[in-house]
C-alpha atoms as a PDB file:
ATOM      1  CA  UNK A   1     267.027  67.952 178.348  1.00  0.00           C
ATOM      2  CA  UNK A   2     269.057  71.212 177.215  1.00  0.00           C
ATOM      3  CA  UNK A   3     266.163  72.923 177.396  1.00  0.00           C
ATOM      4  CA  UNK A   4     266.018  72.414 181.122  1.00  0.00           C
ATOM      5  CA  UNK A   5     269.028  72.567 181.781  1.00  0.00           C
ATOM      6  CA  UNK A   6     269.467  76.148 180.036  1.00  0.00           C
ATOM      7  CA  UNK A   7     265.641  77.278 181.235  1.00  0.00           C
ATOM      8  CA  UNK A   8     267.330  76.232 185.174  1.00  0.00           C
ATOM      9  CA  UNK A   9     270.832  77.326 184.124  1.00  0.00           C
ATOM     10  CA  UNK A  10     269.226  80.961 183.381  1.00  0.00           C
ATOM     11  CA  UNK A  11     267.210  80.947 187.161  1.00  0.00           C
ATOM     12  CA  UNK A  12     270.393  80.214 188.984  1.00  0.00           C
ATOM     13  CA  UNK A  13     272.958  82.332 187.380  1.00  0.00           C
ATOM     14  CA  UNK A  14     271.565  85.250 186.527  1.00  0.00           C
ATOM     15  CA  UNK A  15     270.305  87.275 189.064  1.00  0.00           C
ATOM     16  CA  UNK A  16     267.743  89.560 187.047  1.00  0.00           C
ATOM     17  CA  UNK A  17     266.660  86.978 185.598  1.00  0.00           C
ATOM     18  CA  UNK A  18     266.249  85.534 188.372  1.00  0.00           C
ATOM     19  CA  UNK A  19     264.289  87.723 189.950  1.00  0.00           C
ATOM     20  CA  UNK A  20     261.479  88.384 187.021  1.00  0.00           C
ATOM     21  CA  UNK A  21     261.280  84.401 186.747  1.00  0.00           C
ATOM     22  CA  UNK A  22     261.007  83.260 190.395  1.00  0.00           C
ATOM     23  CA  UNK A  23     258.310  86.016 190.657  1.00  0.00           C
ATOM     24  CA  UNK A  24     256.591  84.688 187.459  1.00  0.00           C
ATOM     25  CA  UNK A  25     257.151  80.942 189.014  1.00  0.00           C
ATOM     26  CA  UNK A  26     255.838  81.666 192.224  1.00  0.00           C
ATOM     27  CA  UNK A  27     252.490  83.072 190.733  1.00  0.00           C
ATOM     28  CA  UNK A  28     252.142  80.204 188.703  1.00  0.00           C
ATOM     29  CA  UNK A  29     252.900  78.519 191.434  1.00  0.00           C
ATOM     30  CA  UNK A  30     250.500  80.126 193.815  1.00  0.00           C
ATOM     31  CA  UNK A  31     247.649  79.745 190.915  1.00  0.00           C
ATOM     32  CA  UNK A  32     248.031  76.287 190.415  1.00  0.00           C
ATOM     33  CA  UNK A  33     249.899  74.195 193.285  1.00  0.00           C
ATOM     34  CA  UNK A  34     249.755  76.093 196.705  1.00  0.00           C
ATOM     35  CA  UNK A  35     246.082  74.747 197.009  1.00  0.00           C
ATOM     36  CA  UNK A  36     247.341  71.327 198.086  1.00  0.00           C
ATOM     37  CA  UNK A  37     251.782  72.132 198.055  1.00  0.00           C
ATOM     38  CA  UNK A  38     250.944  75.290 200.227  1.00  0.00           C
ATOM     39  CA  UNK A  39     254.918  76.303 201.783  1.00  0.00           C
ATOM     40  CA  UNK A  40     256.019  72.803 200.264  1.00  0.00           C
ATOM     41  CA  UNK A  41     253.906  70.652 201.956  1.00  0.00           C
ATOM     42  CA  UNK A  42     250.826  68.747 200.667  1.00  0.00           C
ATOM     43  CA  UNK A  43     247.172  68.954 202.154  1.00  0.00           C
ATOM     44  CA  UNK A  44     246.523  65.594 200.756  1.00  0.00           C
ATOM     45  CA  UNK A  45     249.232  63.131 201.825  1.00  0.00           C
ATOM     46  CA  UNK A  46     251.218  64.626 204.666  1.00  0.00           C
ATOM     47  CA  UNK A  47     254.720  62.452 203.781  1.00  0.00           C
ATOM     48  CA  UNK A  48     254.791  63.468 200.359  1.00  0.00           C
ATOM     49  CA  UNK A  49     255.615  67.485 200.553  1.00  0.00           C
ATOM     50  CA  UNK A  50     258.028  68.889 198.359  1.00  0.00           C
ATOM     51  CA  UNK A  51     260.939  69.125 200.527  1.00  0.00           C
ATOM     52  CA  UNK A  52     264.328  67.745 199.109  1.00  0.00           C
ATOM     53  CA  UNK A  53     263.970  65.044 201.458  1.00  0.00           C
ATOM     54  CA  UNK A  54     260.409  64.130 200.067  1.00  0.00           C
ATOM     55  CA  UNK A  55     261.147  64.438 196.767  1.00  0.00           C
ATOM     56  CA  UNK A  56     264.379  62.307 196.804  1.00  0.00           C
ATOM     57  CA  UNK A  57     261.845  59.613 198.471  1.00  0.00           C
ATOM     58  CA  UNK A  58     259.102  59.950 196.433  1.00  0.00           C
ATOM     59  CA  UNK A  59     259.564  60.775 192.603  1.00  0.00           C
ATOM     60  CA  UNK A  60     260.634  57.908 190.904  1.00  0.00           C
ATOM     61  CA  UNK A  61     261.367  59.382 187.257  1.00  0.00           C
ATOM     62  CA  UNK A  62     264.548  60.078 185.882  1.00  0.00           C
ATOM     63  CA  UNK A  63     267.227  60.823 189.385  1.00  0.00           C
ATOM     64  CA  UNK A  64     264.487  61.197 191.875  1.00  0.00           C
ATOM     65  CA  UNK A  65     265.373  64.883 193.484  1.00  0.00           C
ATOM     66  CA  UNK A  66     266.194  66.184 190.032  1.00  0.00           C
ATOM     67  CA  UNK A  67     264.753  69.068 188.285  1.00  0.00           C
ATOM     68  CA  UNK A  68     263.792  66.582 185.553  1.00  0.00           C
ATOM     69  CA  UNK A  69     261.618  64.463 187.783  1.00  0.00           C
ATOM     70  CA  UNK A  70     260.051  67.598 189.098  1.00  0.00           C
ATOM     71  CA  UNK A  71     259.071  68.184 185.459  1.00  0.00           C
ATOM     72  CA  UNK A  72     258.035  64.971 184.430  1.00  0.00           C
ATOM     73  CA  UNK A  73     255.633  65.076 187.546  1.00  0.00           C
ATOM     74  CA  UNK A  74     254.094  68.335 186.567  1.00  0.00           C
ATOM     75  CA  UNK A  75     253.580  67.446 183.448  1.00  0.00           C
ATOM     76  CA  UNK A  76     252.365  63.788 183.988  1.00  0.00           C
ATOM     77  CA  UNK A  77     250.953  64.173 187.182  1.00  0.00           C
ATOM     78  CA  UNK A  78     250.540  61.058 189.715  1.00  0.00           C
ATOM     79  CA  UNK A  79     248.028  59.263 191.540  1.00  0.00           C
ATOM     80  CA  UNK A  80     245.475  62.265 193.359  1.00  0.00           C
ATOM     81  CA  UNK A  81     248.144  65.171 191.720  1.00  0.00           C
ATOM     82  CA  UNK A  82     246.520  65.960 188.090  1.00  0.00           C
ATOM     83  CA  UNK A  83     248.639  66.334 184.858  1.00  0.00           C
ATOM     84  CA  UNK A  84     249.315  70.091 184.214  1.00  0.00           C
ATOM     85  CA  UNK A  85     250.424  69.316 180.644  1.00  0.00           C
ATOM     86  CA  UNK A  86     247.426  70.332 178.678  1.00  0.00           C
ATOM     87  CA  UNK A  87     247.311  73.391 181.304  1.00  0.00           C
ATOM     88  CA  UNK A  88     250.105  74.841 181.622  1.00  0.00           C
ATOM     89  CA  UNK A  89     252.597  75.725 179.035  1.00  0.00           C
ATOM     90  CA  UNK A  90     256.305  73.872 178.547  1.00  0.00           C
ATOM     91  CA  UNK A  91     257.514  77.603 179.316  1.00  0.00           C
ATOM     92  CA  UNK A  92     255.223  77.520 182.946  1.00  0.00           C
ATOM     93  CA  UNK A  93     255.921  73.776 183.394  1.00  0.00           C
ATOM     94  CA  UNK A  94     259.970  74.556 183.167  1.00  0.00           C
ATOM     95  CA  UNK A  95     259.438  77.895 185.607  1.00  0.00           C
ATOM     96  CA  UNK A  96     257.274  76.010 188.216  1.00  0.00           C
ATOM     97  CA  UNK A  97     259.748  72.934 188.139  1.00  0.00           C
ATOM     98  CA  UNK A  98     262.488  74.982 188.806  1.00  0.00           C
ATOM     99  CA  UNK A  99     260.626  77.025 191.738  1.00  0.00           C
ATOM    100  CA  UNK A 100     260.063  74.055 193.173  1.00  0.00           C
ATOM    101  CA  UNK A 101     263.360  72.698 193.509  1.00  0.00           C
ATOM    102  CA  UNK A 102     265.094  76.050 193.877  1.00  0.00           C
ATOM    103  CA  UNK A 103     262.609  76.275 197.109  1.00  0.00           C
ATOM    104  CA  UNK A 104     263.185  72.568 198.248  1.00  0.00           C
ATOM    105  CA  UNK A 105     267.043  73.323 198.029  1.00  0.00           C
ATOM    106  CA  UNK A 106     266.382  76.372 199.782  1.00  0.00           C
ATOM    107  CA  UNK A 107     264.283  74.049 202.775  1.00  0.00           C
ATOM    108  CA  UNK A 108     260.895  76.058 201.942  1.00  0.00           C
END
C-alpha cells in the first residue's frame, strides 16, 4: 500500500516526474491495453470502459474507483481481461494503474 501510494504520490506532485512517467505509462499503456481500452473505452464490453464512472461501477476490489483496485485488476485480471502479473513488472503495473486513473479523473 505505501508503495502505491508513494509510486501515485510521485505522478501527481511532481511535475517532471510527471511528465517522464505518464509518457512511460502511456506506452505501456498503448503496448498492452489500448487494443481493447483504446481512449478508455473497451472493444469487448461496451459498459465496462475505464471512465471514473465505469470503474466506480465495475471493480469490486478494495474502494472500487481507487488506484488500488485499478492495480489489483491489472495484476489479477477478470473475466475476458488477462492477468498482466507475470507480464508486466510491479514498476509497469504501478505506472499503468496510475495512467489509468489519472486519465479517468481527467474524463479520457
Amino acid at each position: 500500500m505505501l508503495i502505491v501510494l508513494f509510486a501515485l504520490w510521485q505522478l501527481i506532485v511532481i511535475p517532471p516526474a510527471l511528465a517522464a512517467e505518464t509518457v512511460n505509462a502511456a506506452k505501456i499503456f498503448n503496448a498492452n491495453c489500448a487494443s481493447c481500452h483504446i481512449g478508455g473505452g473497451n472493444v469487448l464490453i461496451p459498459q465496462k470502459t475505464l471512465k471514473k464512472e465505469a470503474l466506480s461501477k465495475y471493480l469490486d476490489n478494495y474502494n472500487s474507483d481507487s488506484i488500488e483496485a485499478i492495480i489489483y485488476q491489472v495484476k489479477n485480471g477478470k473475466n475476458a481481461m488477462p492477468a498482466f502479473k507475470n507480464k508486466l513488472t510491479t514498476e509497469e503495473i504501478l505506472q499503468v494503474a496510475a495512467y489509468i486513473f489519472q486519465k479517468a479523473e481527467q474524463g479520457w
